[in-house]
PDB file of N, CA and C in Angstrom:
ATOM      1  N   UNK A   1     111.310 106.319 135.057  1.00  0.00           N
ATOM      2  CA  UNK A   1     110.754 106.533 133.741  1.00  0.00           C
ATOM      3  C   UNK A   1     109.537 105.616 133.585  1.00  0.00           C
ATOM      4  N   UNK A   2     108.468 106.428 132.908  1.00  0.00           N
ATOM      5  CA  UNK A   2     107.363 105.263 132.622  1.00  0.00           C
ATOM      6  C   UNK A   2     107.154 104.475 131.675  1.00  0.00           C
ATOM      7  N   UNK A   3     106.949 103.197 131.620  1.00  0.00           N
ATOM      8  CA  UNK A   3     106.658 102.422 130.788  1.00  0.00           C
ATOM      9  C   UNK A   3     105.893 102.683 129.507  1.00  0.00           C
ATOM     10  N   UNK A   4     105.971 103.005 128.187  1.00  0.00           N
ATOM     11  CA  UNK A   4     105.566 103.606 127.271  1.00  0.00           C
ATOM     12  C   UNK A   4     104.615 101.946 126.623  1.00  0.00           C
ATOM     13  N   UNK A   5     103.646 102.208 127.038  1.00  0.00           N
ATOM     14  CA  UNK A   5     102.657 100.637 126.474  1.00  0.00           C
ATOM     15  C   UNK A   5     102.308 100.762 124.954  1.00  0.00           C
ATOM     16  N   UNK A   6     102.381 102.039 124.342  1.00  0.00           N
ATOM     17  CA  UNK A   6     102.026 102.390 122.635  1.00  0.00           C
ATOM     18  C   UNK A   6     103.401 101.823 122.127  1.00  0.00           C
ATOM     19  N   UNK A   7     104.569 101.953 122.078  1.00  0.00           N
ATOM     20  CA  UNK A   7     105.264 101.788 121.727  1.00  0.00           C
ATOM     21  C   UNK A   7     105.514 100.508 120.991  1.00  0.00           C
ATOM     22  N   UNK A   8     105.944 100.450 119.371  1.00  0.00           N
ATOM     23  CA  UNK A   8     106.059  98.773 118.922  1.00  0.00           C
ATOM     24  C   UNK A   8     107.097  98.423 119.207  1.00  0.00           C
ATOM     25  N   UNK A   9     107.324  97.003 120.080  1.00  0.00           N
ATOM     26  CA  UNK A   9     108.950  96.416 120.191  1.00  0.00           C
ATOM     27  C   UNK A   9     109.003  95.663 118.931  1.00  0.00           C
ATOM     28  N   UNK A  10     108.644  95.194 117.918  1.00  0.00           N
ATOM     29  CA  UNK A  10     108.886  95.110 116.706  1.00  0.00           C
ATOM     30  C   UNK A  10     109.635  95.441 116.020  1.00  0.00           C
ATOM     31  N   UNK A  11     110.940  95.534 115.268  1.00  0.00           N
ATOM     32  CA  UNK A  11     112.177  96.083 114.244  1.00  0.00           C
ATOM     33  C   UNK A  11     111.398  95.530 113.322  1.00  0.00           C
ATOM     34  N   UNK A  12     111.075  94.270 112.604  1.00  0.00           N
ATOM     35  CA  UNK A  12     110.920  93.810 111.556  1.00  0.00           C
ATOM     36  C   UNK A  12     109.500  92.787 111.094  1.00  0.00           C
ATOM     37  N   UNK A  13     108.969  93.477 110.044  1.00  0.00           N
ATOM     38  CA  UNK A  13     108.020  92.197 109.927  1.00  0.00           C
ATOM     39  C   UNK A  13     108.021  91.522 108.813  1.00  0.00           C
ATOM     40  N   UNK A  14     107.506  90.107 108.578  1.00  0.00           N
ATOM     41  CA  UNK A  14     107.547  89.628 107.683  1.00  0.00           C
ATOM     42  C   UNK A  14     106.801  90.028 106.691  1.00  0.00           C
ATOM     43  N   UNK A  15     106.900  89.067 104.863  1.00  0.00           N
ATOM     44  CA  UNK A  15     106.027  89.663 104.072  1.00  0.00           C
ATOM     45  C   UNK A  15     104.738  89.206 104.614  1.00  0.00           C
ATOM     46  N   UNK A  16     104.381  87.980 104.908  1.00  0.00           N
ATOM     47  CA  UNK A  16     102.899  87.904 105.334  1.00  0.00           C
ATOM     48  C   UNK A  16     102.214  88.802 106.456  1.00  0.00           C
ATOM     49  N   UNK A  17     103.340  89.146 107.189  1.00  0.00           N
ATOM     50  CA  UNK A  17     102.576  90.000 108.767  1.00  0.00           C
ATOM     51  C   UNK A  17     102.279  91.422 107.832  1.00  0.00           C
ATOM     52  N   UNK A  18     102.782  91.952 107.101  1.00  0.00           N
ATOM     53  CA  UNK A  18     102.296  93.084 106.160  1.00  0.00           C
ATOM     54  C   UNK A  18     101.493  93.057 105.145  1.00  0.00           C
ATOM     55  N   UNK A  19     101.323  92.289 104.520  1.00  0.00           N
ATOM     56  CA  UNK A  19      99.892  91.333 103.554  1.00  0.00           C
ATOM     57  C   UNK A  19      99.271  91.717 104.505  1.00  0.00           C
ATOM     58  N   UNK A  20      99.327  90.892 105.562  1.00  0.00           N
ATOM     59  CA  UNK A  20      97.920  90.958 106.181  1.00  0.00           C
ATOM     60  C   UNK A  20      97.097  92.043 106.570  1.00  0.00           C
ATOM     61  N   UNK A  21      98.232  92.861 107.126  1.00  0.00           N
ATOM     62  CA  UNK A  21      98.309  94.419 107.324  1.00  0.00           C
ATOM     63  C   UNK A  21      97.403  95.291 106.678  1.00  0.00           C
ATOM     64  N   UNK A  22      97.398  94.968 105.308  1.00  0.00           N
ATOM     65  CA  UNK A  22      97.215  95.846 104.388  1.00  0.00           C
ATOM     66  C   UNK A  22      96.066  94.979 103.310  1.00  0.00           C
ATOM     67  N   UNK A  23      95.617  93.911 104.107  1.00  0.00           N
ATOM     68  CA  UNK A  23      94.739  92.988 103.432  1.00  0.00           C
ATOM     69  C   UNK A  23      95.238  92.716 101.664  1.00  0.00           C
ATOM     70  N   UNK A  24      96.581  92.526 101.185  1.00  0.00           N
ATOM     71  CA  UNK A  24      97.263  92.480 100.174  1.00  0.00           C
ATOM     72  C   UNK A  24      97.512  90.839  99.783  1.00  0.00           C
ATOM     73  N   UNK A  25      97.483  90.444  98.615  1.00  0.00           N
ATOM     74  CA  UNK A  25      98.183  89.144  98.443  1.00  0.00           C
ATOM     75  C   UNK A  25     100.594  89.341  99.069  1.00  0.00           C
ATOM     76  N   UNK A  26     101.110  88.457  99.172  1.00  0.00           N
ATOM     77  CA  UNK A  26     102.378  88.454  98.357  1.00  0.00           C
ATOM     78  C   UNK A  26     102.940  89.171  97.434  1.00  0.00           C
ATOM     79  N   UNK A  27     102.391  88.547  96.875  1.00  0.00           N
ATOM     80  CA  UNK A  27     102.769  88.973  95.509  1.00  0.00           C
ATOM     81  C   UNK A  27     102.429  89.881  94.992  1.00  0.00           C
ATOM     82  N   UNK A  28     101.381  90.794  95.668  1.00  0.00           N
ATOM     83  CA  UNK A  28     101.141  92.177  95.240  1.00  0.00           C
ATOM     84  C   UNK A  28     102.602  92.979  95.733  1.00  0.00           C
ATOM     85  N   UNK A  29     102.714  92.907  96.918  1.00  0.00           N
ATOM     86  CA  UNK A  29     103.663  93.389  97.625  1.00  0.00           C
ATOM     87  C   UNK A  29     104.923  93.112  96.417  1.00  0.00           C
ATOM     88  N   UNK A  30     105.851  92.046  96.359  1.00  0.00           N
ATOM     89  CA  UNK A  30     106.506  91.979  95.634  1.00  0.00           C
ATOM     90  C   UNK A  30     106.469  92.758  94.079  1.00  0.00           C
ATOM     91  N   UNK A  31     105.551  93.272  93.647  1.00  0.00           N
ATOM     92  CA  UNK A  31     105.248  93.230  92.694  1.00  0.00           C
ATOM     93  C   UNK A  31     105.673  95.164  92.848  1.00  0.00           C
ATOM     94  N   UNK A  32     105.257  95.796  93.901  1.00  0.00           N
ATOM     95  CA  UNK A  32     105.355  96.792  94.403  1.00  0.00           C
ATOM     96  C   UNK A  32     106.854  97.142  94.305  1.00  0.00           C
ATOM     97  N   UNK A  33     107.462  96.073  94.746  1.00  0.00           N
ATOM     98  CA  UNK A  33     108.825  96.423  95.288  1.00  0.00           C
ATOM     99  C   UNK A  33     109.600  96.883  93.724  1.00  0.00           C
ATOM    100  N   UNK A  34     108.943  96.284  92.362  1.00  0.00           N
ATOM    101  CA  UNK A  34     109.520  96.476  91.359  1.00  0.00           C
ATOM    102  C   UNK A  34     109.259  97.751  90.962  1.00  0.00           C
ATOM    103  N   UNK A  35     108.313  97.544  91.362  1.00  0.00           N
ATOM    104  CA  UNK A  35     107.859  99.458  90.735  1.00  0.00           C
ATOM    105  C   UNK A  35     108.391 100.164  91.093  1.00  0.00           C
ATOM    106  N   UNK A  36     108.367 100.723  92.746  1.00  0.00           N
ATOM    107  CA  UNK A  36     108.465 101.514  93.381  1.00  0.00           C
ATOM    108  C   UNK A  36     110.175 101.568  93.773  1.00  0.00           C
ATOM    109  N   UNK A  37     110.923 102.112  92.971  1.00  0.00           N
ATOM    110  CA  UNK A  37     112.601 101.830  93.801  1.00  0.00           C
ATOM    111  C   UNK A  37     112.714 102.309  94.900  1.00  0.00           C
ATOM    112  N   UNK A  38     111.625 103.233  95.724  1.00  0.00           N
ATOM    113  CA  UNK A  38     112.249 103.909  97.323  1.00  0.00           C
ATOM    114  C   UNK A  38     111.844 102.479  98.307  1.00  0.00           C
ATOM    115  N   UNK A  39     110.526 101.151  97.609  1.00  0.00           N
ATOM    116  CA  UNK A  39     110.442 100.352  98.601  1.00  0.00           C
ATOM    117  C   UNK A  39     111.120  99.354  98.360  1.00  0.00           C
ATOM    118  N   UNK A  40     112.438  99.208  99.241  1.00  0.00           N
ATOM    119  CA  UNK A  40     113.198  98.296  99.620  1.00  0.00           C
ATOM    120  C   UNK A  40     113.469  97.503 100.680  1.00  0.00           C
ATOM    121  N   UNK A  41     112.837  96.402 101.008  1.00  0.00           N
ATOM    122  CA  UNK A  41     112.801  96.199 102.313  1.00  0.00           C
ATOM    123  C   UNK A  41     114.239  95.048 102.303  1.00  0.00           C
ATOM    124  N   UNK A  42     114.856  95.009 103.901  1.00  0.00           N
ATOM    125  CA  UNK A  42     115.927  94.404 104.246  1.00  0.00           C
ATOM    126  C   UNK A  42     115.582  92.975 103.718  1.00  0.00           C
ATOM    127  N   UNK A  43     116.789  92.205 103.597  1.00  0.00           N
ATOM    128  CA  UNK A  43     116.623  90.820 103.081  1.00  0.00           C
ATOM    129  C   UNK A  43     117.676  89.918 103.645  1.00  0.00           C
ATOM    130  N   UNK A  44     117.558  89.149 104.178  1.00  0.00           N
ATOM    131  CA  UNK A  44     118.432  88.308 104.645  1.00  0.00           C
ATOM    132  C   UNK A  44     118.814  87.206 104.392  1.00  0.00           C
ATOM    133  N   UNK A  45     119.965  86.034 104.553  1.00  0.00           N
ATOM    134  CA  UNK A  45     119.965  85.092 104.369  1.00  0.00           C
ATOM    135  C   UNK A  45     119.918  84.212 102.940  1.00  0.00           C
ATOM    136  N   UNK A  46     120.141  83.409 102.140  1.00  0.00           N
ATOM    137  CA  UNK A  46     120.888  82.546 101.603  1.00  0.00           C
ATOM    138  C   UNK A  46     119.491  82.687 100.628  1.00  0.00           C
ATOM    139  N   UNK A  47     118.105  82.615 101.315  1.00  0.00           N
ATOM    140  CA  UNK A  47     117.077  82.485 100.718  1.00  0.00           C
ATOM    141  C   UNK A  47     116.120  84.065 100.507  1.00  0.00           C
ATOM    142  N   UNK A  48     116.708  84.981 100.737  1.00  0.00           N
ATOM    143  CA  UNK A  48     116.463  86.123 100.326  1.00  0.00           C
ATOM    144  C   UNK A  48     114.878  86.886 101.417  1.00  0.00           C
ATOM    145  N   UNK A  49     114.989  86.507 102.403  1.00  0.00           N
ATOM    146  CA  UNK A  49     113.737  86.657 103.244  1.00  0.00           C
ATOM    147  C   UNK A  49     113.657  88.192 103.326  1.00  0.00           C
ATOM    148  N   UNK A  50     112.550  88.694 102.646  1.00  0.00           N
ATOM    149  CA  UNK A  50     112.269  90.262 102.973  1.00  0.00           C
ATOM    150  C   UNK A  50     112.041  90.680 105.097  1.00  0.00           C
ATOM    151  N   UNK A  51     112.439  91.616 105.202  1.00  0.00           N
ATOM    152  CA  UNK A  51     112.322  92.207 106.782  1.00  0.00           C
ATOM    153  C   UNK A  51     111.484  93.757 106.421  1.00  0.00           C
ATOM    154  N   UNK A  52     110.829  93.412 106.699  1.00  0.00           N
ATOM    155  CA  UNK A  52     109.782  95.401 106.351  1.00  0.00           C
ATOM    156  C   UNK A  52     110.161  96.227 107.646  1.00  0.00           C
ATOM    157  N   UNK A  53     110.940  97.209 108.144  1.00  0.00           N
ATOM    158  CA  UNK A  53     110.979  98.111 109.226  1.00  0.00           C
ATOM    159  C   UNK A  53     109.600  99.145 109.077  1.00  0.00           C
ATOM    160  N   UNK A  54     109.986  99.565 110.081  1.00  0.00           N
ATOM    161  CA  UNK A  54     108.633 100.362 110.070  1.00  0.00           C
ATOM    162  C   UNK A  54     108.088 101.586 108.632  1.00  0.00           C
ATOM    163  N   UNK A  55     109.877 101.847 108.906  1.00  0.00           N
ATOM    164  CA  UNK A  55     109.462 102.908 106.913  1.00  0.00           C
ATOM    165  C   UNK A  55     109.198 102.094 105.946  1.00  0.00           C
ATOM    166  N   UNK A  56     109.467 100.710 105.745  1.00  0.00           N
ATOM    167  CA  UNK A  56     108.753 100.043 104.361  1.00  0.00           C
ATOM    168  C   UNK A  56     107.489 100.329 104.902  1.00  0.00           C
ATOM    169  N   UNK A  57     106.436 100.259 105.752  1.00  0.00           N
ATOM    170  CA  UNK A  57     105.554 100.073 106.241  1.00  0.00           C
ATOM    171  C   UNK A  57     104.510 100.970 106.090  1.00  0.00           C
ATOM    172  N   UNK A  58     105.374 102.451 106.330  1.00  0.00           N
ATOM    173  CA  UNK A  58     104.813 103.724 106.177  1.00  0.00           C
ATOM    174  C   UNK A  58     105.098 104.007 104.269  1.00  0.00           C
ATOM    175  N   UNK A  59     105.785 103.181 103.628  1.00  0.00           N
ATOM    176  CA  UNK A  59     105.761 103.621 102.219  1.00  0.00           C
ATOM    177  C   UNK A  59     104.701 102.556 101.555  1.00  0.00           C
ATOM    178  N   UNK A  60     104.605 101.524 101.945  1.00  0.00           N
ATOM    179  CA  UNK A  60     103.282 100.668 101.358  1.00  0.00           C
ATOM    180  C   UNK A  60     102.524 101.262 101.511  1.00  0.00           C
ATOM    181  N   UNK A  61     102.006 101.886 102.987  1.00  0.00           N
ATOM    182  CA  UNK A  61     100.690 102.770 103.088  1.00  0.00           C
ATOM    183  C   UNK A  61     100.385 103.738 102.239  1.00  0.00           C
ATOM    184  N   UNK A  62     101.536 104.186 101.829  1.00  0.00           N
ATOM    185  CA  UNK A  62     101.420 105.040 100.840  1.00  0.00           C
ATOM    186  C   UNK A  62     100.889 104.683  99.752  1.00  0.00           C
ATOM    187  N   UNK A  63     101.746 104.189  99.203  1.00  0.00           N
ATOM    188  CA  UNK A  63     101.139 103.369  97.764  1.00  0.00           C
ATOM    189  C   UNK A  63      99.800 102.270  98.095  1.00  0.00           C
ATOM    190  N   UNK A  64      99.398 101.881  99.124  1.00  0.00           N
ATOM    191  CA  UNK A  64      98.386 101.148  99.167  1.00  0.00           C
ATOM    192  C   UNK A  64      96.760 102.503  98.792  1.00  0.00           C
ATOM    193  N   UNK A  65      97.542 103.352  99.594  1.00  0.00           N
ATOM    194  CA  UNK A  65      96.538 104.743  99.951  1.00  0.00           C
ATOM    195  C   UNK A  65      96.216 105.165  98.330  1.00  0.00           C
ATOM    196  N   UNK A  66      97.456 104.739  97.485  1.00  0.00           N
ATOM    197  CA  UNK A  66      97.067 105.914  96.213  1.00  0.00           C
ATOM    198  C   UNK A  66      96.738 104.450  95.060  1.00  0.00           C
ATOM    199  N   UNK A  67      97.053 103.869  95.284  1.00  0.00           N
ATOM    200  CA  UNK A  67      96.088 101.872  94.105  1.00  0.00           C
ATOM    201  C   UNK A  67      95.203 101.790  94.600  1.00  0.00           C
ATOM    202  N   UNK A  68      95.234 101.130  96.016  1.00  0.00           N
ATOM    203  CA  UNK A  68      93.873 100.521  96.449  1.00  0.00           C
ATOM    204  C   UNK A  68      92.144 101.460  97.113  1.00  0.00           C
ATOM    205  N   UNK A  69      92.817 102.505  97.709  1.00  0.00           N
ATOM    206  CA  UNK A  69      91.931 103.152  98.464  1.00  0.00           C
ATOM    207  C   UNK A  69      91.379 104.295  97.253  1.00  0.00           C
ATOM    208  N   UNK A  70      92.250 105.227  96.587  1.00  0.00           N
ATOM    209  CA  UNK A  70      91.651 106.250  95.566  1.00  0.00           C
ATOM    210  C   UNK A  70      91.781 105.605  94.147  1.00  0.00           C
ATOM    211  N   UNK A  71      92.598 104.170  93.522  1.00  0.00           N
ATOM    212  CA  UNK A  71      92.037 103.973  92.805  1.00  0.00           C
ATOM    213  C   UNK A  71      92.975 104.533  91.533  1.00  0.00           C
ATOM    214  N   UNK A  72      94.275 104.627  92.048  1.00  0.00           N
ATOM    215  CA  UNK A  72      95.277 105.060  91.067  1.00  0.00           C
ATOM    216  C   UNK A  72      95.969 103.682  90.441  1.00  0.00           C
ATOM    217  N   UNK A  73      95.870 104.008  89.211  1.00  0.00           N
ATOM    218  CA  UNK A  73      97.195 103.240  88.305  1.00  0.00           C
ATOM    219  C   UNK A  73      98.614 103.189  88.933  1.00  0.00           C
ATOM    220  N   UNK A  74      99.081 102.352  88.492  1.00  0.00           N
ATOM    221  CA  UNK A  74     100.802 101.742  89.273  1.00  0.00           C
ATOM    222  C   UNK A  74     101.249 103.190  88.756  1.00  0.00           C
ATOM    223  N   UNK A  75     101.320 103.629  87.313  1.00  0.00           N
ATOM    224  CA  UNK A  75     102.051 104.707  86.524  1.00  0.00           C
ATOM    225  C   UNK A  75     101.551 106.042  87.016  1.00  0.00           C
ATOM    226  N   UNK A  76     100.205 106.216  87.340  1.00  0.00           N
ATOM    227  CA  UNK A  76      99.575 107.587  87.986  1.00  0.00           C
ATOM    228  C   UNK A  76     100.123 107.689  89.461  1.00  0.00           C
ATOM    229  N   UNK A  77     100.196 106.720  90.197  1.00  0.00           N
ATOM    230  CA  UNK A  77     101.176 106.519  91.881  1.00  0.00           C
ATOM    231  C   UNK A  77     102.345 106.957  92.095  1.00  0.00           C
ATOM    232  N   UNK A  78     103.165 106.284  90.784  1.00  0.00           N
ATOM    233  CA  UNK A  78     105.015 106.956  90.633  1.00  0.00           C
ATOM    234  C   UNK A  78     104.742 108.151  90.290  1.00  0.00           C
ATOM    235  N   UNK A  79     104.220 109.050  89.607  1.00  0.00           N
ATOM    236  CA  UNK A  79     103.795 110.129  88.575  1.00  0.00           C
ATOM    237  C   UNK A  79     103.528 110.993  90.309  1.00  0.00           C
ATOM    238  N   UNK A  80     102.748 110.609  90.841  1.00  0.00           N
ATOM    239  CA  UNK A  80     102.139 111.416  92.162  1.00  0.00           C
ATOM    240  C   UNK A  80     103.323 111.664  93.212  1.00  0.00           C
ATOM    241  N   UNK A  81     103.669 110.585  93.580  1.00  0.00           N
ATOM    242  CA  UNK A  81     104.707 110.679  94.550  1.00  0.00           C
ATOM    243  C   UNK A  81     106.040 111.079  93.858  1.00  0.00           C
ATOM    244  N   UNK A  82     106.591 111.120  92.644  1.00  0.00           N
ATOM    245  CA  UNK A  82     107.821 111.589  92.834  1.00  0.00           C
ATOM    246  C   UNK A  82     107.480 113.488  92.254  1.00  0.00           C
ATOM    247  N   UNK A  83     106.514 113.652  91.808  1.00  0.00           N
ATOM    248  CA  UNK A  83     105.947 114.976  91.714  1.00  0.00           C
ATOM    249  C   UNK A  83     105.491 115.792  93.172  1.00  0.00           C
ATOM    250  N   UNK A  84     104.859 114.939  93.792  1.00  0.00           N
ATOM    251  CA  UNK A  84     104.613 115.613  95.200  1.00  0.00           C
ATOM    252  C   UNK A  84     104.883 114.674  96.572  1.00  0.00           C
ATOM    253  N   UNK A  85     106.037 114.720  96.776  1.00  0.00           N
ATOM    254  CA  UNK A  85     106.284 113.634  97.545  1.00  0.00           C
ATOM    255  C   UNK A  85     105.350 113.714  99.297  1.00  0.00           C
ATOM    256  N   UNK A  86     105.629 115.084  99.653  1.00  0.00           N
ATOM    257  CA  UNK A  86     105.293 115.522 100.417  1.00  0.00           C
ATOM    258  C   UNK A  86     103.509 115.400 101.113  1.00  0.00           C
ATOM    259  N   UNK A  87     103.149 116.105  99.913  1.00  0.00           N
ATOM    260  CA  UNK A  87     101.702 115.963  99.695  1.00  0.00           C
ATOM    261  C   UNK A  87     101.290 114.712  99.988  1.00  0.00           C
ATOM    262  N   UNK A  88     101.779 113.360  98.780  1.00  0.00           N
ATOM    263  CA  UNK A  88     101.412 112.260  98.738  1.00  0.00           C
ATOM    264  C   UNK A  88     101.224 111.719 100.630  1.00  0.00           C
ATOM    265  N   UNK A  89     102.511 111.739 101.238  1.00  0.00           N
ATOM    266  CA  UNK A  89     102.490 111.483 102.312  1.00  0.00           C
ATOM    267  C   UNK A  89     101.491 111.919 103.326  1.00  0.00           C
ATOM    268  N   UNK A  90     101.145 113.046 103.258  1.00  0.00           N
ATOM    269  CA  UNK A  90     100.195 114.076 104.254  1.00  0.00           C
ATOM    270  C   UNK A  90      98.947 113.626 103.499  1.00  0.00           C
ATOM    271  N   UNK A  91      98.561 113.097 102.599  1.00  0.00           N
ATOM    272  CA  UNK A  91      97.298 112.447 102.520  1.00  0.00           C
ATOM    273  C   UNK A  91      96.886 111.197 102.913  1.00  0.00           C
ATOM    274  N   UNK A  92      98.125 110.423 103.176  1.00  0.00           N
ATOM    275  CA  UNK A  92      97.973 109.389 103.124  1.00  0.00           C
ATOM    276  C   UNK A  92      98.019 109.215 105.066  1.00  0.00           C
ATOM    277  N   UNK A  93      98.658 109.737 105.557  1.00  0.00           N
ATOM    278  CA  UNK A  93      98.210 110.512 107.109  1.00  0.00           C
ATOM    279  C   UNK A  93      97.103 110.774 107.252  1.00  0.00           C
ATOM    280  N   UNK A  94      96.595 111.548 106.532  1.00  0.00           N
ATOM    281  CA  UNK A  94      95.407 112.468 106.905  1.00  0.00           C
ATOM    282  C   UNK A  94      94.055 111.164 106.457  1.00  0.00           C
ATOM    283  N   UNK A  95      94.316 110.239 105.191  1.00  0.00           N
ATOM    284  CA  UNK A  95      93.313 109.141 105.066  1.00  0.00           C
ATOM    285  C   UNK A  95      93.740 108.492 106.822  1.00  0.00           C
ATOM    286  N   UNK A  96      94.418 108.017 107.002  1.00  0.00           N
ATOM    287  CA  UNK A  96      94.799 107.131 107.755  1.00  0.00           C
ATOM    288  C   UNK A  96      93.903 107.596 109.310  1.00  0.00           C
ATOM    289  N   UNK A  97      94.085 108.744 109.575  1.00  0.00           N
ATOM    290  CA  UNK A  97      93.379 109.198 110.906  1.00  0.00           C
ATOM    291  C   UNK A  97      92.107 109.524 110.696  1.00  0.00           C
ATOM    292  N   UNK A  98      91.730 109.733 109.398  1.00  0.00           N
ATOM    293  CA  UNK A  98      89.806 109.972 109.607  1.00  0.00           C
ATOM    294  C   UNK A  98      89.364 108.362 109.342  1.00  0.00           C
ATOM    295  N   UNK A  99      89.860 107.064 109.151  1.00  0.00           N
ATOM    296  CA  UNK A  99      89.878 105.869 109.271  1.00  0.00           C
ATOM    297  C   UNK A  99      89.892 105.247 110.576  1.00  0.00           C
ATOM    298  N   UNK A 100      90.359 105.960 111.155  1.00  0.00           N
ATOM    299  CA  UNK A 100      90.341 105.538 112.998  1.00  0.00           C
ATOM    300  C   UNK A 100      89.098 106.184 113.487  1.00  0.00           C
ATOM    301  N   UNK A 101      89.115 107.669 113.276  1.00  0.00           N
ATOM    302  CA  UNK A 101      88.195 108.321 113.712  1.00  0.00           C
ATOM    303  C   UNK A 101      86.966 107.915 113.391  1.00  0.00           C
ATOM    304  N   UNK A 102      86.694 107.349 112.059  1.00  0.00           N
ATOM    305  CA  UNK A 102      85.687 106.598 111.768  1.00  0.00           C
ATOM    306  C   UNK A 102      84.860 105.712 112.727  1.00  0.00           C
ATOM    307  N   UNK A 103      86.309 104.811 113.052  1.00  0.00           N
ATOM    308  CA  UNK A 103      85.825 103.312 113.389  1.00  0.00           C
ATOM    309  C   UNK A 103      85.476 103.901 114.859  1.00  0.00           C
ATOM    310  N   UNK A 104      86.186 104.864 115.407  1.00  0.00           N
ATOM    311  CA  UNK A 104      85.936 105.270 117.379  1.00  0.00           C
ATOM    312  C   UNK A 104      84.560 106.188 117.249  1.00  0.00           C
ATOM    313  N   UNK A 105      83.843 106.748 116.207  1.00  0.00           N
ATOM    314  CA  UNK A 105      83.200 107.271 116.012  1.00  0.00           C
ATOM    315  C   UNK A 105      81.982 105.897 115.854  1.00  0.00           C
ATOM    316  N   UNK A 106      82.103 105.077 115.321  1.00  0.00           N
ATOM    317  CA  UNK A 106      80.888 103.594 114.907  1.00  0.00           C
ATOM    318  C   UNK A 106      81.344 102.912 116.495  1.00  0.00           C
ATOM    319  N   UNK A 107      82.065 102.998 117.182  1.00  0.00           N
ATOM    320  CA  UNK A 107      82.369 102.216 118.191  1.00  0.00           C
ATOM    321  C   UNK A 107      81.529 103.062 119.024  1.00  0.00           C
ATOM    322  N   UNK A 108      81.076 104.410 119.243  1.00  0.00           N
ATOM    323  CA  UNK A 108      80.704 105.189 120.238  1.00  0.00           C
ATOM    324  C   UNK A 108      79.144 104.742 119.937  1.00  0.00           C
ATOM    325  N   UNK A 109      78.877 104.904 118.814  1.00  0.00           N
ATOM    326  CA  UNK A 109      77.068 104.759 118.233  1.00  0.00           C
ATOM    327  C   UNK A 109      76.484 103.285 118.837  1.00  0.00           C
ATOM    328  N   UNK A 110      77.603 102.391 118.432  1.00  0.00           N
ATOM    329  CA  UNK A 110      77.107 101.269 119.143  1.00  0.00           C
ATOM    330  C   UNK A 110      76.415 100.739 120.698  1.00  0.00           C
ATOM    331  N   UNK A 111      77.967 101.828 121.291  1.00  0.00           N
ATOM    332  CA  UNK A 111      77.808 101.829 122.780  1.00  0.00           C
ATOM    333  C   UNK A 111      76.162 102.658 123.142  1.00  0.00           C
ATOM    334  N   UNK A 112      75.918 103.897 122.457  1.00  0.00           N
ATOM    335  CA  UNK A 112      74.822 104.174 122.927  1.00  0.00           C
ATOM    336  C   UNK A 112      73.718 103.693 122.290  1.00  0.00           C
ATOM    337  N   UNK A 113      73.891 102.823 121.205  1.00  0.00           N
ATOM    338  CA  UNK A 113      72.631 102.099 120.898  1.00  0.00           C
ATOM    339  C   UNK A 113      72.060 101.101 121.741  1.00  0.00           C
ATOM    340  N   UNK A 114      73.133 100.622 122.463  1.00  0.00           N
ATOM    341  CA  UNK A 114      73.142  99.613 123.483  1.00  0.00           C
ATOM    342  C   UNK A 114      72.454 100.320 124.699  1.00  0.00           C
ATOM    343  N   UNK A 115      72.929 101.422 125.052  1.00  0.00           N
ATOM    344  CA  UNK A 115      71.849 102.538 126.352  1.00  0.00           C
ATOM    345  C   UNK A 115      70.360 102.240 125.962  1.00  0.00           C
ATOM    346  N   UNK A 116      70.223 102.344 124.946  1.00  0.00           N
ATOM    347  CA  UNK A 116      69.017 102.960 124.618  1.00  0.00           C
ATOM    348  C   UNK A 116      67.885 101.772 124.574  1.00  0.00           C
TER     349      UNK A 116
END
């Protein structure tokens, strides 16, 4: 079998490794978790340490996709996603890959600015 190198060995990240992620304070995040009852991330220990798996991860994006990137209200976000859950998601996909494509698209211009 071949070694799959894409693959994350990662189960869990912290709140800061997802802040960062998502260029977010803390406490935005936390602040999220009140709103939103589907984001629940694992918690462990005596001192309550959040663990984000990969689906908290893919549901911040979400909600990061519909506050930060288009610019929705906390109340217009819940209003979106529990009305179109589906949708919400497939946009927030579909932002997510013309964002790559972007950057491999400015990465290519560079390279041939450099030819030239």
């Amino acid at each position: 079998m071949a070694l799959n190198l894409n693959k994350n060995l990662k189960l869990y990240y912290s709140i800061r490794e997802v802040a960062e992620m998502f260029d977010l304070n803390e406490s935005t995040l936390r602040y999220w978790e009140q709103e939103f009852p589907f984001l629940r991330p694992k918690t462990s220990g005596p001192s309550k340490v959040r663990q984000y798996a990969e689906k908290d991860i893919e549901q911040i994006r979400l909600i990061h996709n519909l506050v930060k990137v288009r610019g929705f209200r906390i109340s217009a976000a819940k209003k979106m996603i529990n009305a179109n859950r589906k949708g919400a998601d497939k946009t927030a996909e579909v932002l997510s890959s013309l964002i790559d494509i972007r950057s491999e698209l400015q990465s290519l211009k560079k390279q041939l600015d450099y030819l030239q």
